[in-house]
Protein backbone atom coordinates (compact mmCIF):
# COMPACT_ATOMS: atom_id res chain seq x y z
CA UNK A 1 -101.72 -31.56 47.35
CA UNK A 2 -102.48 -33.71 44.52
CA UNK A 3 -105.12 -36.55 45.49
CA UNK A 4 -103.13 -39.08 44.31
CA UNK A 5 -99.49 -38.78 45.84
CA UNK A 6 -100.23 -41.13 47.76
CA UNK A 7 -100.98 -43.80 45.26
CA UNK A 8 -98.15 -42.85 43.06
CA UNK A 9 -95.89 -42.97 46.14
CA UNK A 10 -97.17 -46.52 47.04
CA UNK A 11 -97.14 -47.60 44.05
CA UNK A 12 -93.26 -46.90 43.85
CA UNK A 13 -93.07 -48.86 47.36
CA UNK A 14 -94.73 -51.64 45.64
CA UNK A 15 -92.57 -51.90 42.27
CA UNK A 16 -89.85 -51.62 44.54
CA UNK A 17 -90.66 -54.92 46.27
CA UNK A 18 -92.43 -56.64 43.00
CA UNK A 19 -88.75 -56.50 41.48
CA UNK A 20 -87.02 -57.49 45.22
CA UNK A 21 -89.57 -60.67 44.72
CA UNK A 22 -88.20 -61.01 41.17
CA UNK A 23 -84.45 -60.95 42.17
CA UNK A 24 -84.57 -63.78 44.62
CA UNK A 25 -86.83 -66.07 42.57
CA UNK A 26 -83.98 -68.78 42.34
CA UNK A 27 -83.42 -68.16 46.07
CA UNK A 28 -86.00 -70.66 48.37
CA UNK A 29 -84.46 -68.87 51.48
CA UNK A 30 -85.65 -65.46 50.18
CA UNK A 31 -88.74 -66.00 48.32
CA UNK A 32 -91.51 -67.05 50.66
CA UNK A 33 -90.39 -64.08 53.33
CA UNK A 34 -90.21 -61.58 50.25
CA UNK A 35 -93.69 -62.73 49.06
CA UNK A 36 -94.73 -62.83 52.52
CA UNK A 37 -93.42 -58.95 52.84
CA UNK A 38 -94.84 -57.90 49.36
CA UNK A 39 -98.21 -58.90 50.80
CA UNK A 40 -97.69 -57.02 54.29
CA UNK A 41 -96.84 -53.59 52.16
CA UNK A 42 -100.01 -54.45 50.52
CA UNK A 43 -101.67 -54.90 53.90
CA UNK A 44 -100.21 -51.65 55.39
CA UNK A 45 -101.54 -49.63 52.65
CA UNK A 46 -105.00 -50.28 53.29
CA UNK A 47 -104.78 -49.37 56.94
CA UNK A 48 -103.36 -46.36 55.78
CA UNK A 49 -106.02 -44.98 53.46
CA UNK A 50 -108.59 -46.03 56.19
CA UNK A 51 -106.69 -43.40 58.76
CA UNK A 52 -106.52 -41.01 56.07
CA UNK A 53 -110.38 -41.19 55.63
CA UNK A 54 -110.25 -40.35 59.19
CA UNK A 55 -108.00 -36.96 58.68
CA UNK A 56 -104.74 -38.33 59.76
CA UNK A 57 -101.50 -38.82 57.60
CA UNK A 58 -99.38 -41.69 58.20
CA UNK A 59 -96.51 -42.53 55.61
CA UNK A 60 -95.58 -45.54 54.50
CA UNK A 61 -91.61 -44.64 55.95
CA UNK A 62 -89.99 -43.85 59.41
CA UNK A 63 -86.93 -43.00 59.37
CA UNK A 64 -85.39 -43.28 63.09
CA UNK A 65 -81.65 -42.58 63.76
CA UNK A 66 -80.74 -44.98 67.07
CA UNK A 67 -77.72 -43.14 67.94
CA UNK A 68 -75.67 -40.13 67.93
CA UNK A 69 -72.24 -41.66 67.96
CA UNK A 70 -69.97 -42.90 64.94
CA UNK A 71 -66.50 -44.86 64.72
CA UNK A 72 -65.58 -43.08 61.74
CA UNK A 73 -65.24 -39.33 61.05
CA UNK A 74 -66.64 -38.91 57.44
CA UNK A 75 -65.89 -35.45 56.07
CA UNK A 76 -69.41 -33.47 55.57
CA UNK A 77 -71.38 -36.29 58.14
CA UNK A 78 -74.59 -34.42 58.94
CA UNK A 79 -75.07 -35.92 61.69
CA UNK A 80 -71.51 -34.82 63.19
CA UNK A 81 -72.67 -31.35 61.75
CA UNK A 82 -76.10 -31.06 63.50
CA UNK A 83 -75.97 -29.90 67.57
CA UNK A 84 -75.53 -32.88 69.67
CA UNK A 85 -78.67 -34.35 71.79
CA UNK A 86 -78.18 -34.23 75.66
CA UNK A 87 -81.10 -36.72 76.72
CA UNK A 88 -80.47 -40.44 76.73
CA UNK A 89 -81.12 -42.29 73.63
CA UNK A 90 -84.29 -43.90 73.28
CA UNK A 91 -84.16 -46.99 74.77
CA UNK A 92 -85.61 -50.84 73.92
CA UNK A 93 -88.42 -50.63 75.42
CA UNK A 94 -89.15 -47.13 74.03
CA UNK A 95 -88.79 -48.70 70.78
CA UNK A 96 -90.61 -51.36 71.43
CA UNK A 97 -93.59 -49.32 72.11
CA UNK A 98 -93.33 -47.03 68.93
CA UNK A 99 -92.44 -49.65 66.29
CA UNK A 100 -95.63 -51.68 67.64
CA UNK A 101 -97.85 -48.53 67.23
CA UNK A 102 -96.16 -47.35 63.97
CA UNK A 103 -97.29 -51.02 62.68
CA UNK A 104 -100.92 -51.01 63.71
CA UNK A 105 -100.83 -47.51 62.18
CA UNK A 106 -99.71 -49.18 58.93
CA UNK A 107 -96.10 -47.85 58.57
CA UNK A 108 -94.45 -50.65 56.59
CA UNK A 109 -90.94 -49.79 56.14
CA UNK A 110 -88.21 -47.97 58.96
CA UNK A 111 -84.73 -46.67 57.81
CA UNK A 112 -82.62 -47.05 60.98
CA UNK A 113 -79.71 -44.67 60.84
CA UNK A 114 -77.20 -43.05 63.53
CA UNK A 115 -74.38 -42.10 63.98
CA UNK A 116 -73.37 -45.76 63.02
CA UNK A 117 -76.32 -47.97 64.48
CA UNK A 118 -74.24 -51.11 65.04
CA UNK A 119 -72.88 -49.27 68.04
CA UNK A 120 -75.72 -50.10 69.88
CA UNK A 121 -75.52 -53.62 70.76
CA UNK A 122 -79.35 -54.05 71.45
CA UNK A 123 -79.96 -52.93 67.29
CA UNK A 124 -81.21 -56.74 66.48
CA UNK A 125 -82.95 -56.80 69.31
CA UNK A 126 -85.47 -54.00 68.36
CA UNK A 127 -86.61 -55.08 64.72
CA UNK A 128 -86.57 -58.87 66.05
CA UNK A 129 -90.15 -58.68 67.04
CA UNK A 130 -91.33 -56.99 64.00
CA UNK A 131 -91.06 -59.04 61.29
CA UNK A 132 -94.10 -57.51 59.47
CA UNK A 133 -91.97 -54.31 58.84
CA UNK A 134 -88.80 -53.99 56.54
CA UNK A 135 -85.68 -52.71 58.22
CA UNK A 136 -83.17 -51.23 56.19
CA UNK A 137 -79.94 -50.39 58.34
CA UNK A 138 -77.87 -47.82 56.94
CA UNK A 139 -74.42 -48.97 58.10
CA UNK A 140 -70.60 -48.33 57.62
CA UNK A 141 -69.68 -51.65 57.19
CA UNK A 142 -67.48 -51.78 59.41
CA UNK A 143 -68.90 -53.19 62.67
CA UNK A 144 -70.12 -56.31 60.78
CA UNK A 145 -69.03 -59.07 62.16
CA UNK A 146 -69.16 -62.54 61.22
CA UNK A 147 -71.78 -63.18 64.32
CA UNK A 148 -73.43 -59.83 63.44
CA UNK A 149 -74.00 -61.23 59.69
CA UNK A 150 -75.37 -64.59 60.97
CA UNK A 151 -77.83 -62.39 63.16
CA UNK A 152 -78.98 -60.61 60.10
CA UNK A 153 -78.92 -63.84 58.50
CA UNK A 154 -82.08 -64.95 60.89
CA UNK A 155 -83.53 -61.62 60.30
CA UNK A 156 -85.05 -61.57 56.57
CA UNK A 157 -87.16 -58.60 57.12
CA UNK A 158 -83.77 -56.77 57.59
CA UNK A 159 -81.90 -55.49 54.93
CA UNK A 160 -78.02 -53.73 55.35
CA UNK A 161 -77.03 -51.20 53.27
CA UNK A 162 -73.39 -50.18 53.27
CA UNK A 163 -71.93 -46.54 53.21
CA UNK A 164 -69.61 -46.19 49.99
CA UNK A 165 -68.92 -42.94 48.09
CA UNK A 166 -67.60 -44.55 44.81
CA UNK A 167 -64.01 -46.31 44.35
CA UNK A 168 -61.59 -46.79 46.98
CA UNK A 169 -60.19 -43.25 46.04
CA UNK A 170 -63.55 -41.52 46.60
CA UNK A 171 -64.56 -43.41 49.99
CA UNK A 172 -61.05 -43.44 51.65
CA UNK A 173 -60.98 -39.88 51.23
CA UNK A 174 -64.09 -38.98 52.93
CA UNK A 175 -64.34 -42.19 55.00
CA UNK A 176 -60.85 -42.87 56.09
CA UNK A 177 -58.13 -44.97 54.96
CA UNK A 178 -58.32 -48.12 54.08
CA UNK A 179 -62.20 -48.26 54.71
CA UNK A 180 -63.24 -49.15 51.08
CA UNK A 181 -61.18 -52.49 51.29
CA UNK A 182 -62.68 -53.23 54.84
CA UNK A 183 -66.20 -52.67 53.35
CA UNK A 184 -65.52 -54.33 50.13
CA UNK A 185 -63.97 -57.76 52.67
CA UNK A 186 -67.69 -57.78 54.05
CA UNK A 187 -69.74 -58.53 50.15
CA UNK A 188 -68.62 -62.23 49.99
CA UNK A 189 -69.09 -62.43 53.93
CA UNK A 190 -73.06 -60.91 53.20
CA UNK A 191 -73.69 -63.16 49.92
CA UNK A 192 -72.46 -66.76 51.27
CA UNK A 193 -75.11 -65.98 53.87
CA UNK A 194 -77.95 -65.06 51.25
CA UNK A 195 -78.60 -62.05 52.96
CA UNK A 196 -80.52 -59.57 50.91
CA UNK A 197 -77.93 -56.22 51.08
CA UNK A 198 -77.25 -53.13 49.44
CA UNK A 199 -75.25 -50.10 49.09
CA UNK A 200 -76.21 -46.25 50.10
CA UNK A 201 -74.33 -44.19 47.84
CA UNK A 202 -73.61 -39.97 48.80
CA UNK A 203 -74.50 -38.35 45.93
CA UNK A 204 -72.74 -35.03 45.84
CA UNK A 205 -71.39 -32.75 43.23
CA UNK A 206 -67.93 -34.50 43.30
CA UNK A 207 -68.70 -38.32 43.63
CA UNK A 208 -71.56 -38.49 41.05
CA UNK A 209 -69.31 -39.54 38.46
CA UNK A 210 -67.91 -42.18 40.40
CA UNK A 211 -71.18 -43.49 42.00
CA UNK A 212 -72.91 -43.76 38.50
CA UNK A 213 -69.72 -45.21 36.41
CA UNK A 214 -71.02 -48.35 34.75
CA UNK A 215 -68.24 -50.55 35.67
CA UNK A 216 -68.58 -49.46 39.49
CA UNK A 217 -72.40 -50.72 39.28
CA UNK A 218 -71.62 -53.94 37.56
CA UNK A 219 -68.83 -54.57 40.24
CA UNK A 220 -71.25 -54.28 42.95
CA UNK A 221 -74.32 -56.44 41.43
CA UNK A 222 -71.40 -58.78 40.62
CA UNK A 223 -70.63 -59.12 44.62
CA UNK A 224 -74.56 -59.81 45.11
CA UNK A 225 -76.06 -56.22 46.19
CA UNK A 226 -79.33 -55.97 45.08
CA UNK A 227 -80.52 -52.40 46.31
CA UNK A 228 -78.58 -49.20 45.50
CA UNK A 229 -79.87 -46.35 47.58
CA UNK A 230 -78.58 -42.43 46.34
CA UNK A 231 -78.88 -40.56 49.12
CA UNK A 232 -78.14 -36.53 47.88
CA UNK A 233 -75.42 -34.64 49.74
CA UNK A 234 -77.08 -31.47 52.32
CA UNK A 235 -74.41 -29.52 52.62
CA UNK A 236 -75.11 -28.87 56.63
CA UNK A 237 -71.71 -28.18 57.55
CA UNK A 238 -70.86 -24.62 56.77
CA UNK A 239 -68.56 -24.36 53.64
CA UNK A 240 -69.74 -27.17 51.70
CA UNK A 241 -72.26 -26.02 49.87
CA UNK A 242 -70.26 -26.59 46.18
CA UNK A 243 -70.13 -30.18 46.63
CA UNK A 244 -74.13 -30.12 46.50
CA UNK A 245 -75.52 -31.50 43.25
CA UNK A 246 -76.70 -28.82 41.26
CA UNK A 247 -80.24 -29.02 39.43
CA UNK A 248 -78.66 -30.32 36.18
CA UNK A 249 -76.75 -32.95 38.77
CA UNK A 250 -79.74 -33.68 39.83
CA UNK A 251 -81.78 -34.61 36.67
CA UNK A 252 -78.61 -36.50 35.62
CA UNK A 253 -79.08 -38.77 38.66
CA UNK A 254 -82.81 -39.68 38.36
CA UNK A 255 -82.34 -40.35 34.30
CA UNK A 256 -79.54 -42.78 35.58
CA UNK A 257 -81.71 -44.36 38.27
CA UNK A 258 -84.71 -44.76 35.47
CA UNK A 259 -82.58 -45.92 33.04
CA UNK A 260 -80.72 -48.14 35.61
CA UNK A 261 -84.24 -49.85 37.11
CA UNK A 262 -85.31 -50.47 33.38
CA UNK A 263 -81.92 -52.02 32.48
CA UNK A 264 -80.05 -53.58 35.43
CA UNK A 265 -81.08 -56.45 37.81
CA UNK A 266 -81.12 -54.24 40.88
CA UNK A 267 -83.36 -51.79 42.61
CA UNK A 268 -82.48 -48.29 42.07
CA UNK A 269 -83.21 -45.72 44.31
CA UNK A 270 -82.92 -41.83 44.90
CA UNK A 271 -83.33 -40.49 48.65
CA UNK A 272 -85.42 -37.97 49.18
CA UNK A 273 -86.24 -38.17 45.61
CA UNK A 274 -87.58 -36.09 43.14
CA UNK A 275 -89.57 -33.88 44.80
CA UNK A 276 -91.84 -32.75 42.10
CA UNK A 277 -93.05 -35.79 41.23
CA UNK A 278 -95.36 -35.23 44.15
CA UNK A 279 -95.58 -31.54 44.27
CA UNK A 280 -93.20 -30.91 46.99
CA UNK A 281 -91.55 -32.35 50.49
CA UNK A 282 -92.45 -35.70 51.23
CA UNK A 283 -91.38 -34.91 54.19
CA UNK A 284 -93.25 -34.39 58.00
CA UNK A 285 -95.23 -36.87 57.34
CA UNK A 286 -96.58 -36.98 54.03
CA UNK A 287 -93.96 -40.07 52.81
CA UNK A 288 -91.68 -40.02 55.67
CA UNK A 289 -91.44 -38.79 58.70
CA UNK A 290 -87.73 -38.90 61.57
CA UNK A 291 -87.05 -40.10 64.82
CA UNK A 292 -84.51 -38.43 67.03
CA UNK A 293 -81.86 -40.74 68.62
CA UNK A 294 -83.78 -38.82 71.86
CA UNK A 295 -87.75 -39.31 70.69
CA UNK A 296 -88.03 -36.31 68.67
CA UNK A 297 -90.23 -36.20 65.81
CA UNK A 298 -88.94 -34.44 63.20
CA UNK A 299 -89.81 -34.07 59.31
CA UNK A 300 -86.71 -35.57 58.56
CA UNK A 301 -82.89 -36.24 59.03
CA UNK A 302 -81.77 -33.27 57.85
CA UNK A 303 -84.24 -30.68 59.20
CA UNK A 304 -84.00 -31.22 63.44
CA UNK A 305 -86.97 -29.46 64.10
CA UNK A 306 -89.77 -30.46 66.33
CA UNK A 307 -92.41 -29.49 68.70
CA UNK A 308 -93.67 -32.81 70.19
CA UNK A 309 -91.76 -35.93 71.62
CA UNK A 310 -92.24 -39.66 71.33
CA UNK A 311 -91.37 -39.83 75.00
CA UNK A 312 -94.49 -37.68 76.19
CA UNK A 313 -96.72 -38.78 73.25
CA UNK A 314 -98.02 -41.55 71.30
CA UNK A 315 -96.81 -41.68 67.78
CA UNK A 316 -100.29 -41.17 66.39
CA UNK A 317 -100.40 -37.78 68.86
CA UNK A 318 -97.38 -36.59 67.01
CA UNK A 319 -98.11 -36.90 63.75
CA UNK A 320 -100.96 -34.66 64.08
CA UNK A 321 -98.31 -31.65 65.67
CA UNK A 322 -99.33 -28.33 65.15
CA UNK A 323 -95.78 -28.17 63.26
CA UNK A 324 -96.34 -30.91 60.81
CA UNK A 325 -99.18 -30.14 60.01
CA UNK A 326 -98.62 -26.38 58.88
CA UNK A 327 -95.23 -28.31 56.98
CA UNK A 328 -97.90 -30.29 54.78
CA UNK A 329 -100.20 -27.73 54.58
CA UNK A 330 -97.39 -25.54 52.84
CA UNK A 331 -95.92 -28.46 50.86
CA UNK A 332 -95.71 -26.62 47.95
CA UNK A 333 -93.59 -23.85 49.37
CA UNK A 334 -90.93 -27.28 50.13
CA UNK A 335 -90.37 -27.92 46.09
CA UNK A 336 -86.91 -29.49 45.44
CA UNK A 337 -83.98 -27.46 45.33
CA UNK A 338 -80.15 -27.90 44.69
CA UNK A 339 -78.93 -29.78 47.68
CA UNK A 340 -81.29 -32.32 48.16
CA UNK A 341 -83.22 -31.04 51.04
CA UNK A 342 -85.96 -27.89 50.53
CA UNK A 343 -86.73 -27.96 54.23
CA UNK A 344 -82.68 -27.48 55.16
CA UNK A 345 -82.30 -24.96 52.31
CA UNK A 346 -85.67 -22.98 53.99
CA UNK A 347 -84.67 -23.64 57.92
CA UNK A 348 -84.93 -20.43 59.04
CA UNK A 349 -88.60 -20.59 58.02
CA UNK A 350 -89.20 -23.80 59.63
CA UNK A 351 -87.16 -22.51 63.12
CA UNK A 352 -89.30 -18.94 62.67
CA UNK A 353 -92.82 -21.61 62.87
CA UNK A 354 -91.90 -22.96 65.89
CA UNK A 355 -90.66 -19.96 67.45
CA UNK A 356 -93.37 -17.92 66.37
CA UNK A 357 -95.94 -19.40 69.62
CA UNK A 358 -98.54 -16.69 68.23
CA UNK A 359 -98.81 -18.58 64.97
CA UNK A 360 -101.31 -20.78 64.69
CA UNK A 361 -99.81 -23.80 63.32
C-alpha cells in the first residue's frame, strides 16, 4: 500500500470537518462543539499513527449496524437481502464496552446503520457517553419524532442523515408511498432545532440523475442540510445488477461531488468512495471497518464475512484477524469496480479465505 493513504484519507476527514466548522460559523450553538470536534479528529489521528508504529491498523471509521429490523420495505435493501442473524443484538452494555475501546484506540467517527436504528429505543443512549466521537445515524426519517429531535438536539456530536432516493417519484417508488412527503415534514422540524443533518442519497444506475439534478440539491441546502452522503447501489439481491452504476456512472458522480464541494455550501460525500485514490478497498480495516447487529466484525456492510466476534474479543483482538489482515494484505486485488463494492463483486474469494482453514491467513 502506498505510505501515505493514510494521510490523504485523514486529510479528507479533516477538510470534511474544516468546512462543517465553516458552515455553522453564524451558529453559537454549533460552533464551539464543532471546533471542539475538529480538534478531537485531530487528537484521534495521532493515537492512530502511534498504534500503527506499533503494527496495528485502526481506521479512523466504524461502521456498526444496531439492528436487523426495518419499518419500511425498500426495494433492493441490502440488508433485507443479506441472511438474517439468529443471536441477540448487541446489547448497551456491549456497546458501551466497544465504543469506549474504539475511542482510546483513536477511532473518531461511527456510522450507525440497521435495519432502521431508531427501532431500538436505547439508540441515544449508546452515543450519549461519547461525545468525543461523531455519530452519524443513517435513518429513514420516519421514526423521528418531535421528542426524538429534541434528544438529538442535546446530542451535538450526533448527526442524522435521512434516506431519500431523489424526488418524491424516485423515493416513493422504492421507499413506499407517501414516504418522501413524511421525510420532507421532518427538514423544518430538524432546522428550528439547529441540529446539524443531512441526507444519504442511493446512488444507482437509475436515480443518479435525480440525486445530482441541481434544483434537487438547492432544495435541500435550502431546508438546512448541510451533509450529502452518496452511498453507491450493491446490487446484493439477485437480479439487480443493471441498476448498479456503471464505471462511466461512476466518474460522473465523483466529478459532481468535486465540483459540488468546490461550489456549494455543503459537504459532499461519496460512500465507499473512489477506491483508487488509495489503491484499493478501504475496507477491513484500512479506513473502515463493520459491526454486525450480533458483534461480528466484518470489512464492511456489504461483505458479511468474518472470523472473530466482538462478543469473545476485544476490538483491538479483532482487528488484527487472520482474515483482515490477508484482506489488507491483498488490497490491491479489492480495486473499485462497477457496483460500488470490490469485496461483494469478489465474495466467493473472500468466503473461499475463510473456508480454506489450511490457508494461512
Amino acid at each position: 500500500m502506498p505510505a501515505d493513504y493514510r494521510q490523504l484519507f485523514n486529510r479528507q476527514i479533516r477538510s470534511v470537518f474544516f468546512k462543517g466548522l465553516r458552515q455553522v460559523r453564524g451558529s453559537g450553538r454549533l460552533l464551539w462543539p464543532m471546533t471542539k470536534m475538529l480538534y478531537r479528529q485531530w487528537q484521534a489521528g495521532g493515537v492512530r499513527r502511534q498504534w500503527a508504529k506499533r503494527g496495528l491498523t485502526i481506521p479512523p471509521v466504524l461502521i456498526a449496524s444496531v439492528n436487523q429490523t426495518c419499518n419500511l420495505t425498500c426495494q433492493g435493501c441490502y440488508a433485507q437481502a443479506l441472511p438474517r442473524r439468529t443471536q441477540p443484538l448487541l446489547s448497551l452494555e456491549e456497546y458501551h464496552r466497544l465504543f469506549k475501546e474504539a475511542q482510546s484506540l483513536g477511532i473518531s467517527i461511527s456510522i450507525l446503520a440497521g435495519g432502521e436504528p431508531f427501532l431500538r429505543p436505547d439508540l441515544l443512549a449508546i452515543t450519549r457517553p461519547f461525545p468525543r466521537m461523531l455519530f452519524v445515524i443513517f435513518t429513514n426519517g420516519t421514526l423521528l419524532t418531535t421528542e426524538v429531535i429534541r434528544s438529538l438536539r442535546r446530542q451535538t456530536h450526533v448527526v442524522p442523515c435521512l434516506s431519500l432516493e431523489g424526488d418524491m417519484h424516485c423515493t416513493d417508488s422504492r421507499r413506499g408511498q407517501g414516504v418522501f412527503n413524511q421525510i420532507q415534514n421532518q427538514f423544518p422540524l430538524l432546522s428550528r432545532q439547529g441540529l446539524f443533518w443531512g441526507v444519504s442519497l442511493t446512488a444507482s444506475r437509475t436515480s443518479l440523475p435525480a440525486i445530482t439534478q441541481a434544483d434537487f440539491i438547492r432544495h435541500l441546502l435550502a431546508q438546512g442540510c448541510r451533509l450529502f452522503f452518496f452511498v453507491e447501489y450493491v446490487p446484493i439481491q439477485p437480479g439487480t445488477d443493471e441498476d448498479a452504476l456503471t464505471t462511466d456512472n461512476q466518474k460522473f458522480l465523483y466529478q459532481f461531488i468535486d465540483r459540488s464541494n468546490r461550489e456549494t455550501k455543503g459537504i459532499f460525500i461519496a460512500l465507499p468512495g473512489n477506491d483508487r485514490v488509495f489503491d484499493g478497498c478501504l475496507s477491513s480495516g484500512r479506513g473502515f471497518v463493520h459491526i454486525s447487529p450480533d458483534g461480528a466484525l466484518e470489512p464492511c456492510p456489504f461483505a458479511p464475512f468474518s472470523d472473530i466476534s466482538l462478543r469473545d474479543h476485544t476490538l483491538q483482538e479483532a482487528l488484527n484477524s487472520p482474515f483482515l489482515q490477508r484482506l489488507r494484505q491483498e488490497h490491491g486485488l479489492l480495486t473499485e469496480t462497477a457496483g460500488g463494492c470490490a469485496l461483494w463483486t469478489r465474495r466467493d474469494w473472500a468466503a473461499t479465505l475463510l473456508k480454506n482453514k489450511k490457508n494461512k491467513i
